[in-house]
N, C-alpha and C. Protein backbone atom coordinates (compact mmCIF):
# COMPACT_ATOMS: atom_id res chain seq x y z
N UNK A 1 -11.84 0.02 -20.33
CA UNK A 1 -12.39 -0.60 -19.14
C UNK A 1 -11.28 -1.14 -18.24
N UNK A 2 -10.02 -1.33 -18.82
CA UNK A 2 -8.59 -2.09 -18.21
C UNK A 2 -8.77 -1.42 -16.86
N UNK A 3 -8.73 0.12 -17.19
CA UNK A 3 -8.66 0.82 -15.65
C UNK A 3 -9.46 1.76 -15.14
N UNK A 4 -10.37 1.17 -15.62
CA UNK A 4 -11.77 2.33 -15.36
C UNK A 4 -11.83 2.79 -13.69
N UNK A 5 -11.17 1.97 -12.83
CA UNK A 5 -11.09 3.39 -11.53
C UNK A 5 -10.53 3.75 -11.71
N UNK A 6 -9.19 3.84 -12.46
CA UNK A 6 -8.11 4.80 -12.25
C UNK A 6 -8.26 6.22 -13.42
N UNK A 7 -9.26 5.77 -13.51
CA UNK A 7 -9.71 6.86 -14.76
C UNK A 7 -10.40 8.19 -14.36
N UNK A 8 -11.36 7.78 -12.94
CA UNK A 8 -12.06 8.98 -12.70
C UNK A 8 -11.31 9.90 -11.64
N UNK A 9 -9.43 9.77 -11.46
CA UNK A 9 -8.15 10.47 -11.02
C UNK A 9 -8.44 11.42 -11.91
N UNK A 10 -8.14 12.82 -11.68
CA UNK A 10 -7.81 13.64 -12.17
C UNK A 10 -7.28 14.63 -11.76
N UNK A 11 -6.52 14.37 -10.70
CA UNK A 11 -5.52 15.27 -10.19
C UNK A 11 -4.32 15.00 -10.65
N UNK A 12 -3.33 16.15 -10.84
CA UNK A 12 -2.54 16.29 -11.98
C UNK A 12 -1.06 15.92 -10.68
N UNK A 13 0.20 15.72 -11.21
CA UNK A 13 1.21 15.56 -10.65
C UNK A 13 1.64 16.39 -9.30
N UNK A 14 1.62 17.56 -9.99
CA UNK A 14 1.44 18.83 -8.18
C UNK A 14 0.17 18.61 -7.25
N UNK A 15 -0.64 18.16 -8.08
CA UNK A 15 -1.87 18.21 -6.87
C UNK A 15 -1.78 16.94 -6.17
N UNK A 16 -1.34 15.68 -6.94
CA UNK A 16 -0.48 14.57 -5.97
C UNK A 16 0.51 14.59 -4.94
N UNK A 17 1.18 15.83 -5.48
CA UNK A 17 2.77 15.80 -4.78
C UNK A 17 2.13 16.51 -3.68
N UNK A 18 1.67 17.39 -3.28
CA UNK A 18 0.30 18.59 -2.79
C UNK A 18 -0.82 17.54 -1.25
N UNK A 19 -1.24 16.00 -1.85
CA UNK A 19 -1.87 15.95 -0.71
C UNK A 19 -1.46 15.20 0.24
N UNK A 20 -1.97 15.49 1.44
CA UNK A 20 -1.78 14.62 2.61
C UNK A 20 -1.13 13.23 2.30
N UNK A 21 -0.05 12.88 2.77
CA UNK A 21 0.23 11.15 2.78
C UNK A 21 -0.54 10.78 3.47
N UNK A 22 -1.52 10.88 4.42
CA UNK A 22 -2.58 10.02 4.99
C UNK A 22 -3.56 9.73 3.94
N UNK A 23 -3.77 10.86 3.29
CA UNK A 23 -4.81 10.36 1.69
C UNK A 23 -3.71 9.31 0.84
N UNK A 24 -2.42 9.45 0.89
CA UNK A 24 -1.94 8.24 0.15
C UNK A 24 -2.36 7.30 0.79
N UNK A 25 -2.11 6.81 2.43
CA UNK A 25 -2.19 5.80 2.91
C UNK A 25 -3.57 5.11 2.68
N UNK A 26 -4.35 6.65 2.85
CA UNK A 26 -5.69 5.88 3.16
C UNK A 26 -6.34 4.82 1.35
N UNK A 27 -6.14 5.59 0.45
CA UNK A 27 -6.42 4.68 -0.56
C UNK A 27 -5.18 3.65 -1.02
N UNK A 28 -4.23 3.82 -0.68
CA UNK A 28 -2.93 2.97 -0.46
C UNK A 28 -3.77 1.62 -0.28
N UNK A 29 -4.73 1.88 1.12
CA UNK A 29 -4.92 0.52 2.09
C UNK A 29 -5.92 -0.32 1.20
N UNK A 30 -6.75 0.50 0.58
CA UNK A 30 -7.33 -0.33 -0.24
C UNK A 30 -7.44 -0.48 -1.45
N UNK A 31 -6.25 -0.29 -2.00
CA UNK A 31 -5.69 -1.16 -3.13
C UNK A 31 -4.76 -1.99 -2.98
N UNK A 32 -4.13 -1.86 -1.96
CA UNK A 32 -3.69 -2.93 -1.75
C UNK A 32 -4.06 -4.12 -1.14
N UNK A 33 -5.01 -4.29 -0.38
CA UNK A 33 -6.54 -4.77 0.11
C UNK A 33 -6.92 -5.28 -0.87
N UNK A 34 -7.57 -4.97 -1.97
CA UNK A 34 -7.72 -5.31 -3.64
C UNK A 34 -7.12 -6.41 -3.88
N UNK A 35 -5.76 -5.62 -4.13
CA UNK A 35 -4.81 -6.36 -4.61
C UNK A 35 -4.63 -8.20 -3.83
N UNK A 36 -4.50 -8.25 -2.55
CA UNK A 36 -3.86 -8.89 -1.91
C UNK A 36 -5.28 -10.27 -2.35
N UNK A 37 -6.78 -9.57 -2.15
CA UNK A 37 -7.79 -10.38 -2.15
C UNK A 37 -7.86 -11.08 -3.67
N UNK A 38 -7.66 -9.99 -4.15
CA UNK A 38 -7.63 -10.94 -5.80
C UNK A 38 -6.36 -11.83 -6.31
N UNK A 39 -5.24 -11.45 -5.84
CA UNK A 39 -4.04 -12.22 -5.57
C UNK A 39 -4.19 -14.09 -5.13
N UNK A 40 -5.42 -13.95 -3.89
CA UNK A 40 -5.65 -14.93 -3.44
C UNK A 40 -6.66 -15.53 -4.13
N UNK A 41 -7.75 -14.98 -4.25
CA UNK A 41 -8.68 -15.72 -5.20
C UNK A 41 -8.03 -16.11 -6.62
N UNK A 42 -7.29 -15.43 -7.27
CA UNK A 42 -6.69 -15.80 -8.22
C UNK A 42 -6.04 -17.46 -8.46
N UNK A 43 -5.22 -17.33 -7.09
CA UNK A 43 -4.26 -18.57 -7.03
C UNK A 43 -4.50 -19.35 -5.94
N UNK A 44 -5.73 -19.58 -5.20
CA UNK A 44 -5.81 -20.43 -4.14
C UNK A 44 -7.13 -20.88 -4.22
N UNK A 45 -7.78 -22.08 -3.91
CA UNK A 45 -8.92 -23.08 -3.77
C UNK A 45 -9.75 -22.34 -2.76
N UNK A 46 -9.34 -21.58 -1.41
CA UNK A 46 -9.72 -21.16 -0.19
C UNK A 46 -11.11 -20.82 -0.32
N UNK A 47 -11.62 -21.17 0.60
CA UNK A 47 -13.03 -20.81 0.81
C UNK A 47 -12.84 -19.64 1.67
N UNK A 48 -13.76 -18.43 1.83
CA UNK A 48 -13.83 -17.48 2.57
C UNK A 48 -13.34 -16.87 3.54
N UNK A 49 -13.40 -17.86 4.26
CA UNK A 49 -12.83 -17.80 5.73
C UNK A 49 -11.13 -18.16 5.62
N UNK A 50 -10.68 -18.67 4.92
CA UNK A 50 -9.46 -18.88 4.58
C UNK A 50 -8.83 -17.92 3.92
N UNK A 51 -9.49 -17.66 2.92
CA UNK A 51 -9.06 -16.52 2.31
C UNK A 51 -8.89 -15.09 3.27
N UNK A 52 -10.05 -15.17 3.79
CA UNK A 52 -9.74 -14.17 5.03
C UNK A 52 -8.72 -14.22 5.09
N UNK A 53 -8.19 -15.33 6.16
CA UNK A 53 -7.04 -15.59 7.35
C UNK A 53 -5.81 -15.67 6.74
N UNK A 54 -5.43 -15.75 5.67
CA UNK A 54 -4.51 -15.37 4.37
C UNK A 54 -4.49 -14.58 4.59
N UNK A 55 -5.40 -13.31 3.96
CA UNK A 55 -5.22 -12.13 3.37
C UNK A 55 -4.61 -11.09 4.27
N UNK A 56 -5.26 -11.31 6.02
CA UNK A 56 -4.70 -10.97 7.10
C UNK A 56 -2.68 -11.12 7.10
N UNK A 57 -2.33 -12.19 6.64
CA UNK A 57 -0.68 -11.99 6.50
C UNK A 57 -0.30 -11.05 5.92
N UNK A 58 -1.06 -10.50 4.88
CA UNK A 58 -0.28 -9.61 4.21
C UNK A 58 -0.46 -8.36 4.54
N UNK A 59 -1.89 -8.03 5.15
CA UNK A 59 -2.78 -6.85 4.82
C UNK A 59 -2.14 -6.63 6.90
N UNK A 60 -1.74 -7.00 7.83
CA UNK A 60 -1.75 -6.59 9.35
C UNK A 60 -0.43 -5.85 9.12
N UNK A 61 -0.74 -4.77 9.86
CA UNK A 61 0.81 -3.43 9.86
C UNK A 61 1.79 -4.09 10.16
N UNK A 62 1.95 -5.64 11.16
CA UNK A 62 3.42 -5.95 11.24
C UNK A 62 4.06 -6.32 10.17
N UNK A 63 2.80 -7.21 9.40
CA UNK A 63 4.02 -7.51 7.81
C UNK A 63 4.00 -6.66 6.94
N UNK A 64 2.98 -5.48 7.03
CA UNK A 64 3.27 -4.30 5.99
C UNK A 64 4.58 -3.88 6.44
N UNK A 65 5.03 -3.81 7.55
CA UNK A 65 6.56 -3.35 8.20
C UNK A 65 7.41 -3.61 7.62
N UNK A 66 7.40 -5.04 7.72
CA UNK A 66 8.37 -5.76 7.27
C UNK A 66 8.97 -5.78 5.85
N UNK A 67 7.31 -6.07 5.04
CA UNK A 67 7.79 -5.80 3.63
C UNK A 67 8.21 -4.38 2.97
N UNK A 68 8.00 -3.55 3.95
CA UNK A 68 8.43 -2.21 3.52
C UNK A 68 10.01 -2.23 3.89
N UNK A 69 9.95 -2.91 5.03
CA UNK A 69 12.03 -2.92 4.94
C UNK A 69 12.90 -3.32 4.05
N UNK A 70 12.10 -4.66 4.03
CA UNK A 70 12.53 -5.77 2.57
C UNK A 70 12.89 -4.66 1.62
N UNK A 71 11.67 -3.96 0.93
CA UNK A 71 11.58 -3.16 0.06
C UNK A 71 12.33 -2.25 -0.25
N UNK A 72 12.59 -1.27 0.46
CA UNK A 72 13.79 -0.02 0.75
C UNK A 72 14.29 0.44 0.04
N UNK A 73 15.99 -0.89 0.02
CA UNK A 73 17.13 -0.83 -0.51
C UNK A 73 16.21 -0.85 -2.46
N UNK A 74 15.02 -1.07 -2.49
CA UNK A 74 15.00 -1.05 -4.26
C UNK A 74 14.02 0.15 -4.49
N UNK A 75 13.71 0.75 -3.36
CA UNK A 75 13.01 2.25 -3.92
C UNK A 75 13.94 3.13 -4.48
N UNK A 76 13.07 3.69 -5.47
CA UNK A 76 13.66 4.68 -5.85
C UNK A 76 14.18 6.16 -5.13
N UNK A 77 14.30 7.27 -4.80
CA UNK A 77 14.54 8.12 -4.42
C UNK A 77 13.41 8.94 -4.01
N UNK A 78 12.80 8.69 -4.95
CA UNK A 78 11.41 9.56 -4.72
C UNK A 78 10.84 8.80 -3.86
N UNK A 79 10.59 7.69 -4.32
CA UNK A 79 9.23 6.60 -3.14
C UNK A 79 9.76 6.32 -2.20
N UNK A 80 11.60 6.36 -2.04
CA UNK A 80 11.66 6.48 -0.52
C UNK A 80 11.69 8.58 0.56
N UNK A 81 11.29 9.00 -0.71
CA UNK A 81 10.48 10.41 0.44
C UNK A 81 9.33 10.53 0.29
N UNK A 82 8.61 9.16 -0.49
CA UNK A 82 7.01 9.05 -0.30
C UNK A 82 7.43 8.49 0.70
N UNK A 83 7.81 7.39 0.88
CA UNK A 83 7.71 6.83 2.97
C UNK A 83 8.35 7.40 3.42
N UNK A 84 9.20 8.43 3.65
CA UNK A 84 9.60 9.24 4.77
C UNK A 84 8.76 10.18 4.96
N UNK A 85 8.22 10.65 4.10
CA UNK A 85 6.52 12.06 4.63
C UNK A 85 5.66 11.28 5.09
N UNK A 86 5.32 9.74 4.30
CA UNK A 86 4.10 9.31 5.25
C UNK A 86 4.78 8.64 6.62
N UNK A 87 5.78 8.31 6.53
CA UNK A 87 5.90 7.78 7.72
C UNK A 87 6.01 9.09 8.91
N UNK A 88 6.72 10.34 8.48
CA UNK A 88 6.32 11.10 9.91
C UNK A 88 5.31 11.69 9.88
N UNK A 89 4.20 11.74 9.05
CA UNK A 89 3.15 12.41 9.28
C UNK A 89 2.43 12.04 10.69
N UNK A 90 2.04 12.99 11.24
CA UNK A 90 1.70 12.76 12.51
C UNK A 90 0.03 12.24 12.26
N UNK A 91 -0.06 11.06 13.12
CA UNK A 91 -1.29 10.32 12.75
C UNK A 91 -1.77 9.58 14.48
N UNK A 92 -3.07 10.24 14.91
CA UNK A 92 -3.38 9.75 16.15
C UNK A 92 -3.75 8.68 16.53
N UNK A 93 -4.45 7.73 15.45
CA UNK A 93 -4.95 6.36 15.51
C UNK A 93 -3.91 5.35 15.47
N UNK A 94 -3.44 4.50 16.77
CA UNK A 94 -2.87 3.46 16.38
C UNK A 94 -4.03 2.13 17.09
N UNK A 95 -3.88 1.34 16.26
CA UNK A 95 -4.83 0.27 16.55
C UNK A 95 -3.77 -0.43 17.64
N UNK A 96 -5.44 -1.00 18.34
CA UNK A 96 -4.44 -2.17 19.56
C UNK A 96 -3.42 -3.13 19.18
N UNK A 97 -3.56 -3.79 18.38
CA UNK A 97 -3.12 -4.86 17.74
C UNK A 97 -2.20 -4.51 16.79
N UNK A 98 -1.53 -3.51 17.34
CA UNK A 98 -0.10 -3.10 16.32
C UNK A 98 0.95 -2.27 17.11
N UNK A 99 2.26 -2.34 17.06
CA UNK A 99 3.40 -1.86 17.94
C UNK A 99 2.83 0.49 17.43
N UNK A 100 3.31 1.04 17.92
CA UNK A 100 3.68 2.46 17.06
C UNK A 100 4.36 2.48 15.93
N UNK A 101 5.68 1.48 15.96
CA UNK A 101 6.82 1.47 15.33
C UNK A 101 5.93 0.84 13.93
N UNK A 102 5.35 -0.30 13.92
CA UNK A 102 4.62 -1.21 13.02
C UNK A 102 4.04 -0.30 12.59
N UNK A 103 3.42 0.35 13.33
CA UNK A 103 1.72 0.84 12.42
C UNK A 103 2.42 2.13 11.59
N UNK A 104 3.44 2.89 11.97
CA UNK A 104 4.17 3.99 11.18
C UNK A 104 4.75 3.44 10.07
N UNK A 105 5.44 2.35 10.15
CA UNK A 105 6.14 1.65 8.93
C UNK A 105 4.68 1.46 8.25
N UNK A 106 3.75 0.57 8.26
CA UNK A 106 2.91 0.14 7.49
C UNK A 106 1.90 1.27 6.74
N UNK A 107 1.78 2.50 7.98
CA UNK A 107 1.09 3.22 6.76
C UNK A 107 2.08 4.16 5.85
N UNK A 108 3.37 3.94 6.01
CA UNK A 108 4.22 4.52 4.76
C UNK A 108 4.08 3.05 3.43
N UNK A 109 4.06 1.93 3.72
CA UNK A 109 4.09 1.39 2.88
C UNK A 109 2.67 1.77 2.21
N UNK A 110 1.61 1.70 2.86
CA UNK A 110 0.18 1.98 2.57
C UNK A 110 -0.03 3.30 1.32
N UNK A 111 1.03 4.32 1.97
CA UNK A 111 1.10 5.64 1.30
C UNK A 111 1.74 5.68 -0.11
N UNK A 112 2.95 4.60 0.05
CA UNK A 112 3.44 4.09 -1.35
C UNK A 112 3.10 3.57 -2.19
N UNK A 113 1.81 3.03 -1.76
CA UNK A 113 0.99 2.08 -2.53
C UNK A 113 -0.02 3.09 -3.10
N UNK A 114 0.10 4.15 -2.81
CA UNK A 114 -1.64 4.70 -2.57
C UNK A 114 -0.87 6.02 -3.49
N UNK A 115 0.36 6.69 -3.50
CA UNK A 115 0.60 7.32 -4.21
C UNK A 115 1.40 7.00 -5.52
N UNK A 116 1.83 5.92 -5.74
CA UNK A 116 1.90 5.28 -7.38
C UNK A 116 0.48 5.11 -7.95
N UNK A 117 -0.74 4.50 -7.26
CA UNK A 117 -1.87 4.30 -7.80
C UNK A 117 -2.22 5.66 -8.42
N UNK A 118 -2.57 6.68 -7.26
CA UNK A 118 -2.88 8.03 -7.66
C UNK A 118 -2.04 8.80 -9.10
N UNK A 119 -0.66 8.52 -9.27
CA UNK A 119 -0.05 9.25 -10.19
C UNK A 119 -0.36 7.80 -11.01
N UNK A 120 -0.50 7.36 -11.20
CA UNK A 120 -1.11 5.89 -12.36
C UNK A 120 0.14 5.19 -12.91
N UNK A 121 1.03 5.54 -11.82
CA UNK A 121 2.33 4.44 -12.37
C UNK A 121 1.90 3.06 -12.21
N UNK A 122 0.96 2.52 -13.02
CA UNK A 122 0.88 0.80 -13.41
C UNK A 122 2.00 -0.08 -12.90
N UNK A 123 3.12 0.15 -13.96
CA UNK A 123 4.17 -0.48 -14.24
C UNK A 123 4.71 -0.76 -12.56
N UNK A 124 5.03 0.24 -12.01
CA UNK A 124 5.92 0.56 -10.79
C UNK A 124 4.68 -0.21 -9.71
N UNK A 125 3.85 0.06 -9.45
CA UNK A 125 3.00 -0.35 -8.60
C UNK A 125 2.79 -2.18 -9.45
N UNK A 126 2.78 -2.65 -9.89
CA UNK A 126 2.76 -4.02 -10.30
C UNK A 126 3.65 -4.61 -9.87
N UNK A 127 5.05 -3.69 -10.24
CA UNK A 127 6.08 -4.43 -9.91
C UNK A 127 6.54 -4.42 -8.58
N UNK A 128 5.88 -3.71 -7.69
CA UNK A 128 6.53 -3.59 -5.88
C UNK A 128 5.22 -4.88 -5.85
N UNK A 129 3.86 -4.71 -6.01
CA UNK A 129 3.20 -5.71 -5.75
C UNK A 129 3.04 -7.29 -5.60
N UNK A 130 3.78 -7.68 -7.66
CA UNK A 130 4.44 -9.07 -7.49
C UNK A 130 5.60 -9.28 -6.62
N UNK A 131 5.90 -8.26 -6.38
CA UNK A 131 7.62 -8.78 -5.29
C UNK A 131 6.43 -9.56 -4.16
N UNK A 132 6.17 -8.36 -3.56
CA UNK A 132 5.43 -8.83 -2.66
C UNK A 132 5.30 -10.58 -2.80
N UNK A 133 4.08 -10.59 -3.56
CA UNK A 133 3.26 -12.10 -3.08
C UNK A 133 4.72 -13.53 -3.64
N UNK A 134 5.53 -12.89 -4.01
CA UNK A 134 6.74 -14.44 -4.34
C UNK A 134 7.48 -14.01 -3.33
């Protein structure tokens, strides 16, 4: 039951390496979304609306930017040409409320997030995650 979503994956390593980084990004966004909400409920008193307005720091493309820069210099080789495919993948939606530059950085971080989940690296995806929230 530990990881019962990550259970009904069954696409094998090539068929990961194989799809769209926008499919990384896109389930990227919400596990890390997940992540960020249970992070907070975990360790904060916040009522709803707070928790919201929290969760917004972490989860808006400018600080996904950011923490993806932070990040970088400790990717590995591979996860930094997981964010170099998602970041040039050509993608038409940029929301108002985000630079081009922002919203490209953030959905490579999104994609990094979204393709450790998919190949079920636990370990690796835990550990970019706690960086994150300290």
């Amino acid at each position: 039951m530990e990881n019962f979503i990550q259970d009904i994956i069954t696409k094998d390593e090539q068929d990961i390496n194989l799809t769209s980084p926008l499919v990384w990004a896109y389930i990227g966004d919400a596990v890390y979304e997940v992540y960020i909400r249970t992070y907070l409920v975990e360790n904060t008193k916040l009522n709803t609306h707070n928790l919201h307005i929290n969760s917004i720091k972490y989860v808006k493309a400018k600080a996904q930017a950011e923490i993806l820069q932070k990040l970088m210099p400790n990717l590995t080789e591979e996860e930094q040409n997981v964010v170099r495919r998602t970041r040039n993948t050509q993608n038409h939606h940029v929301p108002k409320n985000a630079s081009v530059a922002d919203y490209m950085y953030a959905t490579a971080f999104e994609g990094l997030i979204g393709y450790l989940y998919l190949k079920k690296n636990n370990k690796r995806l835990k550990e970019i995650l706690e960086i994150i929230v300290k």
